[in-house]
Protein backbone atom coordinates (compact mmCIF):
# COMPACT_ATOMS: atom_id res chain seq x y z
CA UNK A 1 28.93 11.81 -10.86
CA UNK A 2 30.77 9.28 -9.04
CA UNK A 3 29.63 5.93 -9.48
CA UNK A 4 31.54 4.03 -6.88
CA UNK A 5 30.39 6.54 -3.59
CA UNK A 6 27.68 4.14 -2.12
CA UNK A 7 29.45 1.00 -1.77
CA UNK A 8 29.43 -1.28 1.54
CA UNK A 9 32.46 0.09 2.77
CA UNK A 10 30.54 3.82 3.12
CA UNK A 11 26.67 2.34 3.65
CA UNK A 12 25.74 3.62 6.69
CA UNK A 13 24.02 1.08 9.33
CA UNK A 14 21.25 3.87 9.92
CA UNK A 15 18.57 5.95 8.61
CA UNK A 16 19.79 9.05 6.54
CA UNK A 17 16.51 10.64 7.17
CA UNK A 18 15.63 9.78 11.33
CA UNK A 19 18.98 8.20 12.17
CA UNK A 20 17.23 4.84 13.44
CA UNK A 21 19.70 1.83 13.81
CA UNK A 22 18.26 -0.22 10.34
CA UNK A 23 17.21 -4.43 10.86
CA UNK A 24 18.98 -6.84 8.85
CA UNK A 25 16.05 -6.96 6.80
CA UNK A 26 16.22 -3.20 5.66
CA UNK A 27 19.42 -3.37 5.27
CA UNK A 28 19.02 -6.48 3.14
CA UNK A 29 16.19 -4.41 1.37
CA UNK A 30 19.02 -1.35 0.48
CA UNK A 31 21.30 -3.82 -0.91
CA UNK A 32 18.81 -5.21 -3.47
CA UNK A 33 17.26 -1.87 -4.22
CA UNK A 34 20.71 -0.25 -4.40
CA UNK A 35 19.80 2.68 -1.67
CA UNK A 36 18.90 4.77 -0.56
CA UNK A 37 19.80 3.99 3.60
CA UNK A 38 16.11 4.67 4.91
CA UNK A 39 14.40 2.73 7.70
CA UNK A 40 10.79 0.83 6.83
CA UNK A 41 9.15 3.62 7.93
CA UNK A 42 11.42 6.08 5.56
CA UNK A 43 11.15 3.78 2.71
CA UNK A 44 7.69 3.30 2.54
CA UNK A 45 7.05 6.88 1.65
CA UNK A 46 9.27 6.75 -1.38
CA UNK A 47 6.76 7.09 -4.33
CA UNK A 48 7.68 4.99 -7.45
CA UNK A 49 8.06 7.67 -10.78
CA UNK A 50 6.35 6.02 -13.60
CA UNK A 51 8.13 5.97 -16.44
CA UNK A 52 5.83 7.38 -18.83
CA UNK A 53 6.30 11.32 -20.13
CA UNK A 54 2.36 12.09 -20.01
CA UNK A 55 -0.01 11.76 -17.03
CA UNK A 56 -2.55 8.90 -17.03
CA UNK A 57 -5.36 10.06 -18.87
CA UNK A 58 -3.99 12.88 -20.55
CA UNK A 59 -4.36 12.24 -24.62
């Protein structure tokens, strides 16, 4: 896996999903998160993984 292919150089200035031009804010928001190039919209229907093995609840 190559480390070094999403750098600024190659960060696109739209979204990779709907291809809308991205505010300085989400693309301020990329850069912290480290990608992926999604508009608000986009990224607000990314779903955080937990990091546990075994669902909530499940003993």
């Amino acid at each position: 896996m190559d480390l070094e292919e999403r750098t600024l150089e190659t960060m696109g200035d739209r979204c990779e999903v709907c291809g809308a031009p991205l505010t300085r804010e989400e693309l301020e928001a990329i850069l912290e998160a480290g990608g992926p190039v999604l508009c608000a919209v986009h990224a607000d229907e990314i779903v955080p993984v937990a990091d546990e093995d075994e669902p909530a609840g499940a003993a």
